[in-house]
PDB file of N, CA and C in Angstrom:
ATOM      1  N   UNK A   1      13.361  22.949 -10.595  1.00  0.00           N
ATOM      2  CA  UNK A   1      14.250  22.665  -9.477  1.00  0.00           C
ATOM      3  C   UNK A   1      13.466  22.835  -8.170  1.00  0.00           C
ATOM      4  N   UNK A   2      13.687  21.705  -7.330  1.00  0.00           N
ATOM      5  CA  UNK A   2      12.676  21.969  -6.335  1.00  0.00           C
ATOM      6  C   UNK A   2      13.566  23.248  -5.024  1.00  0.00           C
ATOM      7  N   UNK A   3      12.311  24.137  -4.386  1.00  0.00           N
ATOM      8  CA  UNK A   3      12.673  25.042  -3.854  1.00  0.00           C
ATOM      9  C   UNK A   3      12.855  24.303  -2.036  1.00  0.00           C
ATOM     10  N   UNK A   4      11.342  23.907  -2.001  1.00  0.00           N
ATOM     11  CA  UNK A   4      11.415  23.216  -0.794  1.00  0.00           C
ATOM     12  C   UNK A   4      11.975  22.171  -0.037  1.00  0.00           C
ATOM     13  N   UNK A   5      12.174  22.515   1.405  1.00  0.00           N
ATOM     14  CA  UNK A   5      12.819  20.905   1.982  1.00  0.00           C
ATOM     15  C   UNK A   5      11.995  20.055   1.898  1.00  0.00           C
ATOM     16  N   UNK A   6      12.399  18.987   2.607  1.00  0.00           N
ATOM     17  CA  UNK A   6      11.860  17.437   2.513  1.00  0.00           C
ATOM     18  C   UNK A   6      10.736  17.979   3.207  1.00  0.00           C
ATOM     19  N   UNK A   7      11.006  18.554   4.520  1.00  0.00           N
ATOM     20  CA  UNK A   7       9.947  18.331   5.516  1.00  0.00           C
ATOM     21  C   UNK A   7       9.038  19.262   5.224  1.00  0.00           C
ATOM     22  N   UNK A   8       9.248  20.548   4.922  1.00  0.00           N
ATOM     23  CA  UNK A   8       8.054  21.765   4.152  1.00  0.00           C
ATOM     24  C   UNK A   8       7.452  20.871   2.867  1.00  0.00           C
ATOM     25  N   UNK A   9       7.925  20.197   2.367  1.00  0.00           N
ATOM     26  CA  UNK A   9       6.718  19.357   1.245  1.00  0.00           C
ATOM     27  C   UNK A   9       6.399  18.711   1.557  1.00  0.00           C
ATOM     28  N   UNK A  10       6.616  17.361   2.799  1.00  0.00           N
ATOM     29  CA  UNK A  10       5.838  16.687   2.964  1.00  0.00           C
ATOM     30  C   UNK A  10       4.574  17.279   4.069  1.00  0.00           C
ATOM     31  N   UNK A  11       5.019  18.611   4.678  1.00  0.00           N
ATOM     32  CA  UNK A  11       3.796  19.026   5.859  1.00  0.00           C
ATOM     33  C   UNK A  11       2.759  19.757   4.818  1.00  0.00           C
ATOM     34  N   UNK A  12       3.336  20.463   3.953  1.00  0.00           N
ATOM     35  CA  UNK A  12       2.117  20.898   2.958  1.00  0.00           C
ATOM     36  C   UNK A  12       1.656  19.915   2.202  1.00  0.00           C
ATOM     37  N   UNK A  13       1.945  18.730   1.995  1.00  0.00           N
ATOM     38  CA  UNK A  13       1.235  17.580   1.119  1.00  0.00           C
ATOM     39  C   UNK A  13      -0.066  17.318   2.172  1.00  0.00           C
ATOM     40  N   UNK A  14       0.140  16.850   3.246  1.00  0.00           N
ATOM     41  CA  UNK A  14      -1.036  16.469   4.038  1.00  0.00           C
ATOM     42  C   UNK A  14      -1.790  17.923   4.717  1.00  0.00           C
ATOM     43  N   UNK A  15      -1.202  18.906   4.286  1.00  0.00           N
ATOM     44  CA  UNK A  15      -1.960  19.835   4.459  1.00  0.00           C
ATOM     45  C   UNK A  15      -3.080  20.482   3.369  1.00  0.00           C
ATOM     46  N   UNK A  16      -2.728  19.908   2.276  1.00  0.00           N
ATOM     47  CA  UNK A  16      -3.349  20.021   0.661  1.00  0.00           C
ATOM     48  C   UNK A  16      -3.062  21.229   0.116  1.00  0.00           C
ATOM     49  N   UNK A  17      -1.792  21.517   0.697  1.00  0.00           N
ATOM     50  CA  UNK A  17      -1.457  23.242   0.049  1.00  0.00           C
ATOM     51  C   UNK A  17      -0.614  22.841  -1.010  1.00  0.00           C
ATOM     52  N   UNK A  18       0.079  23.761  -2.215  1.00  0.00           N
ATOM     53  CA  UNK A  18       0.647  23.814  -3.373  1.00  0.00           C
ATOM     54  C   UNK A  18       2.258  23.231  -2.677  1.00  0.00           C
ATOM     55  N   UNK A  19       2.711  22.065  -4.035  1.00  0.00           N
ATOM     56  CA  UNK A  19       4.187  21.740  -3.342  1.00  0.00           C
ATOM     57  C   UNK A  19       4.790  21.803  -4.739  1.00  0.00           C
ATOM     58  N   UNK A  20       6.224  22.249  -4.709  1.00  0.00           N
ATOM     59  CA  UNK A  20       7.045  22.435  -5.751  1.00  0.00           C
ATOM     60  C   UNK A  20       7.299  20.762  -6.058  1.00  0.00           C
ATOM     61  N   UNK A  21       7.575  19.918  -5.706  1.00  0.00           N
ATOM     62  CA  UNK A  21       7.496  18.219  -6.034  1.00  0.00           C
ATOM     63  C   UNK A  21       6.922  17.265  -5.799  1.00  0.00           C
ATOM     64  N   UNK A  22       6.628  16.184  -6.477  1.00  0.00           N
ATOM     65  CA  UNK A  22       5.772  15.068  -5.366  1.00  0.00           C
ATOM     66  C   UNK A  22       7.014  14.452  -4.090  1.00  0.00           C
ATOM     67  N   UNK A  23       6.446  14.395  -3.257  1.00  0.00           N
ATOM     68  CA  UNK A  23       7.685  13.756  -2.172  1.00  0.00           C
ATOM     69  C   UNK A  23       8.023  11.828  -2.319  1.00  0.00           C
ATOM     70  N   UNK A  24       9.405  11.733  -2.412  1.00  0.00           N
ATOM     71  CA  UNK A  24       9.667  10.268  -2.981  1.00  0.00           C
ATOM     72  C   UNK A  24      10.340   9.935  -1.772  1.00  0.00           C
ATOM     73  N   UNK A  25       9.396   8.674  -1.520  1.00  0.00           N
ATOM     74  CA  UNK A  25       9.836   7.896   0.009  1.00  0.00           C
ATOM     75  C   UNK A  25       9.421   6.322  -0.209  1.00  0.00           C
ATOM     76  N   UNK A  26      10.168   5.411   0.351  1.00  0.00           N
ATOM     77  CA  UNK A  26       9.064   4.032   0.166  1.00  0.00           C
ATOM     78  C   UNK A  26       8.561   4.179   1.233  1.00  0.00           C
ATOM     79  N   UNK A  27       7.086   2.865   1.313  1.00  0.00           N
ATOM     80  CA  UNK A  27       6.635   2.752   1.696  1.00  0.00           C
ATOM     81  C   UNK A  27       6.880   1.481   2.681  1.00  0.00           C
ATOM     82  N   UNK A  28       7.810   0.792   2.546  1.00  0.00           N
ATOM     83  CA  UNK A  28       8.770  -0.590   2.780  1.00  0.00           C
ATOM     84  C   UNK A  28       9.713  -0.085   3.509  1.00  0.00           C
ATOM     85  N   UNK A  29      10.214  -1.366   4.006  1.00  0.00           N
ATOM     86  CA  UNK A  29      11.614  -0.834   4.782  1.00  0.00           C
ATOM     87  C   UNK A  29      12.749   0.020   3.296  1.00  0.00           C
ATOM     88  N   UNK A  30      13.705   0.604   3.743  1.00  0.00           N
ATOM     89  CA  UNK A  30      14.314   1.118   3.327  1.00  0.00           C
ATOM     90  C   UNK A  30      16.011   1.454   3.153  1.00  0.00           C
ATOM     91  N   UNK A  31      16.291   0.691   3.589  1.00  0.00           N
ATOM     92  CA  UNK A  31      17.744   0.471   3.653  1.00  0.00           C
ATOM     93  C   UNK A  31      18.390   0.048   2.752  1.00  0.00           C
ATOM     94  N   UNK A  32      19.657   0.369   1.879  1.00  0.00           N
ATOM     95  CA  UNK A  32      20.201  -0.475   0.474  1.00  0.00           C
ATOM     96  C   UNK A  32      21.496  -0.657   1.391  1.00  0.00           C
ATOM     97  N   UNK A  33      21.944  -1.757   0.952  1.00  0.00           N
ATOM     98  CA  UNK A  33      22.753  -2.615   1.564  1.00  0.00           C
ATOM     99  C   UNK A  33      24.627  -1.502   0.880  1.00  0.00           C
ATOM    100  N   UNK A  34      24.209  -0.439   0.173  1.00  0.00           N
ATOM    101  CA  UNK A  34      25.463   0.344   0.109  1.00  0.00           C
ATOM    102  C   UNK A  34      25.374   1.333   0.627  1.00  0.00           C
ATOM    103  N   UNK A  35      24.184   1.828   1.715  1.00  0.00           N
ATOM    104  CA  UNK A  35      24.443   2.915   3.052  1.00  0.00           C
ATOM    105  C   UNK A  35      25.143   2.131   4.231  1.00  0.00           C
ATOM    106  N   UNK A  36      24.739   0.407   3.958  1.00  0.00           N
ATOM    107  CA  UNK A  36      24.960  -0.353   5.308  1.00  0.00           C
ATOM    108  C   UNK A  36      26.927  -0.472   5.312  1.00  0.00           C
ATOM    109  N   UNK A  37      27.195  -0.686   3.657  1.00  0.00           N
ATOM    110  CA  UNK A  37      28.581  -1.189   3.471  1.00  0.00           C
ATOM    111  C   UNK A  37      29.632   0.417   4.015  1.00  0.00           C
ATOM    112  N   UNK A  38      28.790   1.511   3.223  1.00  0.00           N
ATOM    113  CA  UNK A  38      29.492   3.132   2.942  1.00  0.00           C
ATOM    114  C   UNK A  38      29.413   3.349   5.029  1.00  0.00           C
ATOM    115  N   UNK A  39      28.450   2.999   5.927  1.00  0.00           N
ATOM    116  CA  UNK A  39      28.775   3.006   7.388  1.00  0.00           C
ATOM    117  C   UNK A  39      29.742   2.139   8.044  1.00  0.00           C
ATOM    118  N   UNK A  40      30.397   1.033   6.959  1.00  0.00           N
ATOM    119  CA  UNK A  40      31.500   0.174   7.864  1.00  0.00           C
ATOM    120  C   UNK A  40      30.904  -1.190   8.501  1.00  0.00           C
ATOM    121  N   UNK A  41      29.547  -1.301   9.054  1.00  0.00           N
ATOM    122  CA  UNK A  41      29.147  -2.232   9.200  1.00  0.00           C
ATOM    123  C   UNK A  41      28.571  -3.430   8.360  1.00  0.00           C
ATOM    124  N   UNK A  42      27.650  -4.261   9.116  1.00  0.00           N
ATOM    125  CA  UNK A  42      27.103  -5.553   8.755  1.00  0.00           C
ATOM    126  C   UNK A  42      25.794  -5.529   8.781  1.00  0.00           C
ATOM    127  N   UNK A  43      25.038  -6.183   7.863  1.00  0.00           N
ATOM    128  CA  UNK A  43      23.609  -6.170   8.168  1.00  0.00           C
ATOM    129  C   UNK A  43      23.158  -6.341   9.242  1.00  0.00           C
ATOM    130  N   UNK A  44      23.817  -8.258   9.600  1.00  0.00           N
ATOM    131  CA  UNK A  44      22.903  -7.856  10.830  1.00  0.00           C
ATOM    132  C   UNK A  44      23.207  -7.431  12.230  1.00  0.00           C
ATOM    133  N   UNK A  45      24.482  -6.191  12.419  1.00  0.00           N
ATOM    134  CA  UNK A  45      24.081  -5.383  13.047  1.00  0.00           C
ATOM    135  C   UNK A  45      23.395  -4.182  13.487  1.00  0.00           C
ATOM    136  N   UNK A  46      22.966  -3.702  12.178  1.00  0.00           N
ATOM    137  CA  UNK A  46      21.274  -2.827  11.933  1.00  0.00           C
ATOM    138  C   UNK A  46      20.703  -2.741  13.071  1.00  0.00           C
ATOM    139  N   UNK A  47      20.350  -4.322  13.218  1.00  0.00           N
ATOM    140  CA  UNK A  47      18.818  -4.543  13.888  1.00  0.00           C
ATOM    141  C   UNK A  47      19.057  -4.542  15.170  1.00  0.00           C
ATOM    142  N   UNK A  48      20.289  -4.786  16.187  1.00  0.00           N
ATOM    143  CA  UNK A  48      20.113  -4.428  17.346  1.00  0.00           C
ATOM    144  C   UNK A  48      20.987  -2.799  17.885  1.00  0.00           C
ATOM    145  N   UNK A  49      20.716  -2.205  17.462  1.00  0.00           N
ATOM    146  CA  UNK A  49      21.501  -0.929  17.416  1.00  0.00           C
ATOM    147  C   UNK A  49      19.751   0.558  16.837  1.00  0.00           C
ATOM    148  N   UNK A  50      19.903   1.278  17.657  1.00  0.00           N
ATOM    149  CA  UNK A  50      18.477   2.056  17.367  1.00  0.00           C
ATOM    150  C   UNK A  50      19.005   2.991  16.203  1.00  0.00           C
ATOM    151  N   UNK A  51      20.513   3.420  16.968  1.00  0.00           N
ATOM    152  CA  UNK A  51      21.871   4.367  16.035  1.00  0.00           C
ATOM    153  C   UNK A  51      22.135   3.973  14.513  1.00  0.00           C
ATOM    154  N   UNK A  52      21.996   2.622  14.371  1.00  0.00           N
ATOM    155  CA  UNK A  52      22.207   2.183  13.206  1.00  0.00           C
ATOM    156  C   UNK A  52      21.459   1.751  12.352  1.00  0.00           C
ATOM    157  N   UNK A  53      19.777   1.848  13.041  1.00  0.00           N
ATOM    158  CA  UNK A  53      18.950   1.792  12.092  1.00  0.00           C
ATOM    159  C   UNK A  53      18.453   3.236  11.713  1.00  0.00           C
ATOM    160  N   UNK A  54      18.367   4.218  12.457  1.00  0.00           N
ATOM    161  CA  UNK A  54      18.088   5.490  12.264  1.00  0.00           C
ATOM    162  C   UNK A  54      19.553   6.290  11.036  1.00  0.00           C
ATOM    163  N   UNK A  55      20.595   5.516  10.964  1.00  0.00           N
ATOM    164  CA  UNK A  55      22.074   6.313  10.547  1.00  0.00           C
ATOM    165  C   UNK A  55      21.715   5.307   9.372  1.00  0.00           C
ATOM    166  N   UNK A  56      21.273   4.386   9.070  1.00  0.00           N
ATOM    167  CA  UNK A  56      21.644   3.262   7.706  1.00  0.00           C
ATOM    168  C   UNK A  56      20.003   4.156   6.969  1.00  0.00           C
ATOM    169  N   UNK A  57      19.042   4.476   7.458  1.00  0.00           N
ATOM    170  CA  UNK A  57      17.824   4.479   6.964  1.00  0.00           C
ATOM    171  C   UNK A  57      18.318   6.307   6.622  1.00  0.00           C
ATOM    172  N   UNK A  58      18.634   7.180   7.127  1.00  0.00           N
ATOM    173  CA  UNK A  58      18.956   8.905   6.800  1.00  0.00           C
ATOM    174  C   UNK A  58      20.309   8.221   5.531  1.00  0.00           C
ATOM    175  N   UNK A  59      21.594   7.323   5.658  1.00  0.00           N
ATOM    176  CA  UNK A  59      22.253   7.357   4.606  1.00  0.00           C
ATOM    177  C   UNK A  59      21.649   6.875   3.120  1.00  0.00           C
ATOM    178  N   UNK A  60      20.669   5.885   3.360  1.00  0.00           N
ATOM    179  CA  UNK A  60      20.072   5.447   2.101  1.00  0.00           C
ATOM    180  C   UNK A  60      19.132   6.813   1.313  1.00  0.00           C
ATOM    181  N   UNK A  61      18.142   7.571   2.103  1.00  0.00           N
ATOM    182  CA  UNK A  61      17.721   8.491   1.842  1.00  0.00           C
ATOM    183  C   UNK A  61      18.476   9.371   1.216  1.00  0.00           C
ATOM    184  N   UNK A  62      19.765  10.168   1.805  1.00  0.00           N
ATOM    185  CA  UNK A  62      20.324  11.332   1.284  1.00  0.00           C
ATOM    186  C   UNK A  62      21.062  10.258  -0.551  1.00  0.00           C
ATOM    187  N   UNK A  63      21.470   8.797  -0.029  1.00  0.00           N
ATOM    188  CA  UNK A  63      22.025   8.490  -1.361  1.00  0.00           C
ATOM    189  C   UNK A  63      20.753   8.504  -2.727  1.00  0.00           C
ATOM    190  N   UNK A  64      19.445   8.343  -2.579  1.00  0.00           N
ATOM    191  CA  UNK A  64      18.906   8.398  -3.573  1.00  0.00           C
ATOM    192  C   UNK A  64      17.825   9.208  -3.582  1.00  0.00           C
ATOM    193  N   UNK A  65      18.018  10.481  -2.532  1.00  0.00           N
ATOM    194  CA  UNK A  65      17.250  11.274  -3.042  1.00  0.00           C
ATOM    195  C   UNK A  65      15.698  11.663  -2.348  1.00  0.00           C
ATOM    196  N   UNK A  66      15.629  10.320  -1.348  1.00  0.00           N
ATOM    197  CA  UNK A  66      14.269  10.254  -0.563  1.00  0.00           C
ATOM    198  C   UNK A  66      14.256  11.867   0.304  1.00  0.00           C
ATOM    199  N   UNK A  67      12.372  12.047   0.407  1.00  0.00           N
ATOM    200  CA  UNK A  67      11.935  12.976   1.211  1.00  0.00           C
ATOM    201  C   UNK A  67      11.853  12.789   2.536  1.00  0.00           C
ATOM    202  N   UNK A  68      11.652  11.003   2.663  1.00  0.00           N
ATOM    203  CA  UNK A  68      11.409  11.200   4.036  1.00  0.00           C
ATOM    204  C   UNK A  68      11.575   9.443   4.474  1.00  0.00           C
ATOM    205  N   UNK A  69      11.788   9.056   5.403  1.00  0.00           N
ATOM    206  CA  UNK A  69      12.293   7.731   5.609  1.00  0.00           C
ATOM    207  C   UNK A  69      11.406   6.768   6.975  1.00  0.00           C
ATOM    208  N   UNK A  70      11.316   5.417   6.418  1.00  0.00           N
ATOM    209  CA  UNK A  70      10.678   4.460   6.931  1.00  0.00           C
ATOM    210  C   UNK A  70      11.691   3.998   7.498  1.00  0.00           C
ATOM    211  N   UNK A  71      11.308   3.520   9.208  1.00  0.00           N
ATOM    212  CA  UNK A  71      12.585   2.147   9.533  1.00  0.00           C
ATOM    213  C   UNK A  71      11.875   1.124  10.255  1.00  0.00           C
ATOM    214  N   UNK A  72      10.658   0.146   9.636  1.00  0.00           N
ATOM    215  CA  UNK A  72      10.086  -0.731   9.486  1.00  0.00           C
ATOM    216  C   UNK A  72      11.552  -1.989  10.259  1.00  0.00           C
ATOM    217  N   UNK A  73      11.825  -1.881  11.406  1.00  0.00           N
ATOM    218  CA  UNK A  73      13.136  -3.153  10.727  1.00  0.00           C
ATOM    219  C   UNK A  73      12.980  -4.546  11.765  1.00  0.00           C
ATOM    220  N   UNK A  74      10.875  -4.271  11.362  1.00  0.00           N
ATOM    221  CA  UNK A  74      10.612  -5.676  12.045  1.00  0.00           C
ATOM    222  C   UNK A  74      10.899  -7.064  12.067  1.00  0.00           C
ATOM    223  N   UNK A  75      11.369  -6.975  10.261  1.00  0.00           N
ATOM    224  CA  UNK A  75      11.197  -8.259  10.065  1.00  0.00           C
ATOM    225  C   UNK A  75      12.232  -9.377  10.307  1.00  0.00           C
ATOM    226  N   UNK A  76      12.879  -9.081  11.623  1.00  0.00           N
ATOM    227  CA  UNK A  76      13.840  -9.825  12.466  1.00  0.00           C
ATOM    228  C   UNK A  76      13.115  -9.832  13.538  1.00  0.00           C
ATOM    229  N   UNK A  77      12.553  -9.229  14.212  1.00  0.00           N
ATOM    230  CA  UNK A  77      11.964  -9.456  15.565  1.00  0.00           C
ATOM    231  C   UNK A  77      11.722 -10.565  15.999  1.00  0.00           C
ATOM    232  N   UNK A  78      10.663 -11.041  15.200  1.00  0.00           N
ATOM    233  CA  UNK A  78      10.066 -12.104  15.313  1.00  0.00           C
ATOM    234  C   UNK A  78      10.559 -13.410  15.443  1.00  0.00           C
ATOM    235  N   UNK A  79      11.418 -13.777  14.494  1.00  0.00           N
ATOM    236  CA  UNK A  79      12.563 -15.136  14.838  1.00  0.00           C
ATOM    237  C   UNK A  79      13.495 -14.812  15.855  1.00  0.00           C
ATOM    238  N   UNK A  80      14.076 -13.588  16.348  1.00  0.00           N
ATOM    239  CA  UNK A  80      15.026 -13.497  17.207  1.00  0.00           C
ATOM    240  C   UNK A  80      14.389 -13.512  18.434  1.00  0.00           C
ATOM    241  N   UNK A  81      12.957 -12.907  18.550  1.00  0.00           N
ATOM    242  CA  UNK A  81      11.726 -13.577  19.619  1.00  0.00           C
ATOM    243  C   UNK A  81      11.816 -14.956  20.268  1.00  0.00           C
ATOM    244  N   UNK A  82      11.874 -15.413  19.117  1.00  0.00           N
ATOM    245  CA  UNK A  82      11.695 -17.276  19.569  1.00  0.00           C
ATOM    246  C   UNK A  82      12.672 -17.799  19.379  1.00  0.00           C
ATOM    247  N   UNK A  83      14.106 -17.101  19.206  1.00  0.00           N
ATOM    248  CA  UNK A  83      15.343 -17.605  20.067  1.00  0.00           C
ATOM    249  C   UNK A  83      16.183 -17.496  18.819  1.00  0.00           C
ATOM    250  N   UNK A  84      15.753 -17.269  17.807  1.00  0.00           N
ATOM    251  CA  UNK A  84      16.815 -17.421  16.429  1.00  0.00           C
ATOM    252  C   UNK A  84      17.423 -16.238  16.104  1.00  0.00           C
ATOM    253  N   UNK A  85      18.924 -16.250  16.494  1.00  0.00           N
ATOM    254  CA  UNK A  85      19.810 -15.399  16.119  1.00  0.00           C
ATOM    255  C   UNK A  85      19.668 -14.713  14.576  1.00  0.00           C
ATOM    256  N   UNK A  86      19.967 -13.325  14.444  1.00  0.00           N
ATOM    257  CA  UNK A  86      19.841 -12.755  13.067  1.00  0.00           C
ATOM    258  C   UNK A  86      21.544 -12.854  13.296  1.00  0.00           C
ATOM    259  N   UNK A  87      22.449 -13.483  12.128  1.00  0.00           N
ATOM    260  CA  UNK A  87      23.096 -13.144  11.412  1.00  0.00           C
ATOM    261  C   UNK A  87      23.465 -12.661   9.826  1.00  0.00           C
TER     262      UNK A  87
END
């Protein structure tokens, strides 16, 4: 049973000291579309909201267990850059 928090195992991982688990995080964006549904919203209001990418990316984590969380949530930028609406 692990003893430590998320954040005491992942600071002793890059510190190379002893950790009670390996720490489980992706490396990808991270969001499952049933933290987005379980918050009431829509996908693509995620992406213009900082609240709702930081609140959709901590609900996906606590639902499966992650140590620590990515919010990568570039991959709209870019078309909504050059004028194309994310719906």
């Amino acid at each position: 049973m692990p003893t430590m928090t998320p954040k005491e195992r992942i600071e002793k991982l890059f510190k190379r000291e002893p950790i009670d688990a390996m720490p489980v995080f992706s490396g990808q964006g991270m969001i499952a579309i049933q933290a987005i549904e379980k918050m009431g919203i829509r996908f693509a209001q995620v992406h213009g909201s900082a609240e709702y990418m930081a609140r959709s990316a901590m609900t996906t984590a606590e639902m499966f267990g992650f140590d620590a969380v990515i919010i990568p949530y570039d991959m709209c930028t870019v078309p909504e850059a050059m004028g194309r609406g994310v719906s």
